[in-house]
Structures are given as structure tokens and as C-alpha cells.
N, C-alpha and C. Protein backbone atom coordinates (compact mmCIF):
# COMPACT_ATOMS: atom_id res chain seq x y z
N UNK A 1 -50.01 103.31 169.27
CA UNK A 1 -49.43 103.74 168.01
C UNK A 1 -48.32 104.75 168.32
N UNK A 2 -46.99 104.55 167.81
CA UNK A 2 -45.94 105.46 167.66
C UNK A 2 -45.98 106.50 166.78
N UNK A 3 -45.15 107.58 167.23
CA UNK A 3 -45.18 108.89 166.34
C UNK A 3 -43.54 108.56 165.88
N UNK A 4 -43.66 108.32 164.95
CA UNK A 4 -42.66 108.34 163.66
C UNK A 4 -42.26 109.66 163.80
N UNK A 5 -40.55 109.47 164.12
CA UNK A 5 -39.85 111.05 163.60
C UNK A 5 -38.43 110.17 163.16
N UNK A 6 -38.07 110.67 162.00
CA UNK A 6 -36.72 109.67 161.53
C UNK A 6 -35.64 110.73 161.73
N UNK A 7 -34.50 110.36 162.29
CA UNK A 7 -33.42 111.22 161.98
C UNK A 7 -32.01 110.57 161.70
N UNK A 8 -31.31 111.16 161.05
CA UNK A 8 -30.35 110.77 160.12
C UNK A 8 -29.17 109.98 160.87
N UNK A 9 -28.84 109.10 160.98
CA UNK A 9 -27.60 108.13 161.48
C UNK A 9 -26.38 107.84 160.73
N UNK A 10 -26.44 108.11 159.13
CA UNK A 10 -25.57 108.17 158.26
C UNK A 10 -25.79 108.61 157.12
N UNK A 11 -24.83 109.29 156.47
CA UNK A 11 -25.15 109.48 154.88
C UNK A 11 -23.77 109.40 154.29
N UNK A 12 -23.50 109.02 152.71
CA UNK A 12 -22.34 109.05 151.88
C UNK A 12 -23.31 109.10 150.43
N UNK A 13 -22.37 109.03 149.60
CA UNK A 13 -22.71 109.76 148.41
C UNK A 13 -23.82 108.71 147.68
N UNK A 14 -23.76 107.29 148.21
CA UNK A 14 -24.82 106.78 147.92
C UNK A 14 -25.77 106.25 148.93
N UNK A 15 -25.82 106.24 150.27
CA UNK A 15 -26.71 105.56 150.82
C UNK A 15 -26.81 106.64 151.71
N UNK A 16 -28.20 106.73 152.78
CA UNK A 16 -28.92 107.44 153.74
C UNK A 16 -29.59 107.01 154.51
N UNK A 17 -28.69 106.52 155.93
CA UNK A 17 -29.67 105.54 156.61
C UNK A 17 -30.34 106.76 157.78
N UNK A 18 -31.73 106.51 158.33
CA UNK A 18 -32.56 106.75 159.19
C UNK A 18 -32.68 106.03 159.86
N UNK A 19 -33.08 106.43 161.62
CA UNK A 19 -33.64 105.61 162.36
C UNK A 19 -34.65 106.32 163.18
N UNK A 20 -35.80 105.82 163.11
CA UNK A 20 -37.07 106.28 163.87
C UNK A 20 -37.07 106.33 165.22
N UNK A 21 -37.34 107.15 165.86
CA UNK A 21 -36.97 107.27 167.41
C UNK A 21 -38.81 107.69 167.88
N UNK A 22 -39.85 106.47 166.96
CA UNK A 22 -40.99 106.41 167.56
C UNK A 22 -41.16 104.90 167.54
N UNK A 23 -40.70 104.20 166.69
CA UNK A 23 -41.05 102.63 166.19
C UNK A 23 -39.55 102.16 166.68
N UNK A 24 -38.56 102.60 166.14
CA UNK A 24 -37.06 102.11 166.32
C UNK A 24 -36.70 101.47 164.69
N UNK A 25 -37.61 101.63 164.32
CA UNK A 25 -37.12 100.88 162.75
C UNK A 25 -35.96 101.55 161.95
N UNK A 26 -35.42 101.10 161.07
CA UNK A 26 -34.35 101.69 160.58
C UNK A 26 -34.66 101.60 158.96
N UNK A 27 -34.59 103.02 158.21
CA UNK A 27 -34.29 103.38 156.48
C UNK A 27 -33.42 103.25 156.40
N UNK A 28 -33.52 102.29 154.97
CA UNK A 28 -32.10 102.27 154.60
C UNK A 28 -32.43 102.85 153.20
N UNK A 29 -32.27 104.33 152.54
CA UNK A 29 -32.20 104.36 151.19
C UNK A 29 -30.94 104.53 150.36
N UNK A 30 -31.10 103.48 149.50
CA UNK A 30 -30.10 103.65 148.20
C UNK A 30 -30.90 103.88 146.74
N UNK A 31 -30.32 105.20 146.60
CA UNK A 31 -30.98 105.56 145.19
C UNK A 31 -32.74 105.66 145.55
N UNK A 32 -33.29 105.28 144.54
CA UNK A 32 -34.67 105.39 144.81
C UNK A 32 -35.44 104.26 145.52
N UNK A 33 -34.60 103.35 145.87
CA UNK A 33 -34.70 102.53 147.14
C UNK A 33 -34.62 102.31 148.34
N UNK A 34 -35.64 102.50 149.26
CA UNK A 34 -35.63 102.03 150.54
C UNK A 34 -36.44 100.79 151.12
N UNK A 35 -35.40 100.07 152.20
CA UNK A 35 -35.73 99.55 152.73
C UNK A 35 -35.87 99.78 154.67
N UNK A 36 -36.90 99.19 155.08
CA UNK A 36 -36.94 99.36 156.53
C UNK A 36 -37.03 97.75 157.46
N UNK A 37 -36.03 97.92 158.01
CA UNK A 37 -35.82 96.62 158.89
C UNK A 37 -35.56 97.17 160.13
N UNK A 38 -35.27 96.14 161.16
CA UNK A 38 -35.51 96.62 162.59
C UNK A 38 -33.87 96.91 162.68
N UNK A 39 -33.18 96.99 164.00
CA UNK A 39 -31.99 97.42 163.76
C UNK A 39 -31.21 95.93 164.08
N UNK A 40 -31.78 95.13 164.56
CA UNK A 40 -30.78 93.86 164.04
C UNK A 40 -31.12 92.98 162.99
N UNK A 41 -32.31 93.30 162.13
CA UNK A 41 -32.28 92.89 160.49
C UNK A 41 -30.60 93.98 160.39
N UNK A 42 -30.12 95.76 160.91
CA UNK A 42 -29.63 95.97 159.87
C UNK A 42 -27.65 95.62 160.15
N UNK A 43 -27.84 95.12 161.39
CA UNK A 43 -26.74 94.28 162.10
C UNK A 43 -26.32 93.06 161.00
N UNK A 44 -27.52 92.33 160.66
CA UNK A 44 -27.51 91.47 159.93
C UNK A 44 -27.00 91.75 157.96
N UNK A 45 -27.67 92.72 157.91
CA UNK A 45 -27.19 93.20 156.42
C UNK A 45 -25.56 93.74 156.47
N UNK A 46 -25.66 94.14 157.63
CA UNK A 46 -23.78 95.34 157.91
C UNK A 46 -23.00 93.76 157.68
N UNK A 47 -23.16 92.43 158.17
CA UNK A 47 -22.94 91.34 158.39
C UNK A 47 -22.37 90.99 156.95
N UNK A 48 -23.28 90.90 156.20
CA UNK A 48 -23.48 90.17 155.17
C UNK A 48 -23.01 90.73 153.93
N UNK A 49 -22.99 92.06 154.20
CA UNK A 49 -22.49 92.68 152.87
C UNK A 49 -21.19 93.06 153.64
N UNK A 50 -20.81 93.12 154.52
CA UNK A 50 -19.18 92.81 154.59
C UNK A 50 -18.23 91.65 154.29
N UNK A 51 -19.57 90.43 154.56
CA UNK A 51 -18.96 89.44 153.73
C UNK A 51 -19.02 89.63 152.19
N UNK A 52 -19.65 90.08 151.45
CA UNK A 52 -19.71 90.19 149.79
C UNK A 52 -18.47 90.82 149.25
N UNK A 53 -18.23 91.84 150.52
CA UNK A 53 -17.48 92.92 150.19
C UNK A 53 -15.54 92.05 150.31
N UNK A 54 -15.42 91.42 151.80
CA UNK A 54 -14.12 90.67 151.22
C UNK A 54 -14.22 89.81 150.20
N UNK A 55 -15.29 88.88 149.96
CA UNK A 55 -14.58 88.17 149.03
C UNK A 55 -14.49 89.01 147.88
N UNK A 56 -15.10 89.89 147.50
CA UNK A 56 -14.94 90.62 145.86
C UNK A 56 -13.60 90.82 146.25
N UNK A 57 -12.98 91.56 146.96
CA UNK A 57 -11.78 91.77 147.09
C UNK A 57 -10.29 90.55 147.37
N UNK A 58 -11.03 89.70 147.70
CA UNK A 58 -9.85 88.76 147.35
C UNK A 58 -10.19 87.93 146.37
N UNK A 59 -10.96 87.94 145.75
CA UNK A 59 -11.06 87.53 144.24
C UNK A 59 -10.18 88.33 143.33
N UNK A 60 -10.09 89.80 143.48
CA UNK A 60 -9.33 91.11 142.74
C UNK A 60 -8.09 90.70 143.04
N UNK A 61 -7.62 90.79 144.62
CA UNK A 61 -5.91 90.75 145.11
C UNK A 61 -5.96 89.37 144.29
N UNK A 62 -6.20 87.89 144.31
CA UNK A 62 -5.85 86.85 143.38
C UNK A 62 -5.57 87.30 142.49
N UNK A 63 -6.56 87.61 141.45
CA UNK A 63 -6.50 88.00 140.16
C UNK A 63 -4.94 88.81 139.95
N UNK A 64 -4.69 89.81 140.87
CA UNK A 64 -3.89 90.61 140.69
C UNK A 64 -2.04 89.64 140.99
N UNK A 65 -2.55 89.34 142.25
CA UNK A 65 -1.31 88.35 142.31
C UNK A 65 -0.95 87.74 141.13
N UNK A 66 -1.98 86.39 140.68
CA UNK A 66 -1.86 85.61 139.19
C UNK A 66 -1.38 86.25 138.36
N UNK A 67 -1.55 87.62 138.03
CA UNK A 67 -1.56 88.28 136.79
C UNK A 67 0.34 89.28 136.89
N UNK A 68 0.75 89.17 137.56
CA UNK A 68 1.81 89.40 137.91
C UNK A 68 2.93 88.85 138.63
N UNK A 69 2.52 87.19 138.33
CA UNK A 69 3.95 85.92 138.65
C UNK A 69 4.89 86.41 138.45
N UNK A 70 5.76 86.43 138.89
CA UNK A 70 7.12 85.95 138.60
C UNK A 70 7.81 87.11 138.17
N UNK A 71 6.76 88.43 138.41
CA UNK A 71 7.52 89.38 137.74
C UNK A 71 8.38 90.03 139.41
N UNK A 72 8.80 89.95 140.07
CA UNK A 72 9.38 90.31 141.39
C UNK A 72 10.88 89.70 141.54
């Protein structure tokens, strides 16, 4: 059995990640939510929500392009 001690690897105004340096697991809390995955579950999330994250944004730059034809 590991002795759990978490210490802080990141923080911003909404998220606070931990990583245990008895198990190796990694917190991830947002808001009154946490989750704990290993550290390549969080390889995998950094992954995945960087994909969410371009397309919202080139859905926006489209939108923005479309919405301003022809005015140049």
C-alpha cells in the first residue's frame, strides 16, 4: 500500500491538477469536480480536449469569416 501525498502540478482560475507521488495518479479538479486518472488517461484528456478546443475555434474564425464577405 502507497502513502498518498498529492502536490500541485498546475492551477488557473478554474482547474487544479495534483499528482500523487505515492500511487502516481493524477487530480484533476474543476469546480466541485474531481477526477483521478493515471497520467496517460491525463495525456489522453490534454489530447482530446485540445481537439474540442480547435474545432470550437474554427467553427468561430468560419462564422466570422462568413459574416464579413466581401467587406475587404
Amino acid at each position: 500500500m502507497s502513502d498518498c501525498h498529492h502536490v500541485t502540478l498546475a492551477r488557473s482560475g478554474i482547474a487544479h491538477v495534483q499528482g500523487c507521488t505515492g500511487c502516481g495518479c493524477v487530480s484533476v479538479h474543476l469546480g466541485p469536480t474531481t477526477i483521478r486518472i493515471d497520467p496517460a488517461g491525463l495525456d489522453s484528456l490534454l489530447a482530446v480536449l485540445g481537439e474540442a478546443s480547435a474545432a470550437i475555434h474554427a467553427e468561430r474564425r468560419a462564422a466570422f469569416l462568413d459574416a464579413h464577405k466581401g467587406l475587404a
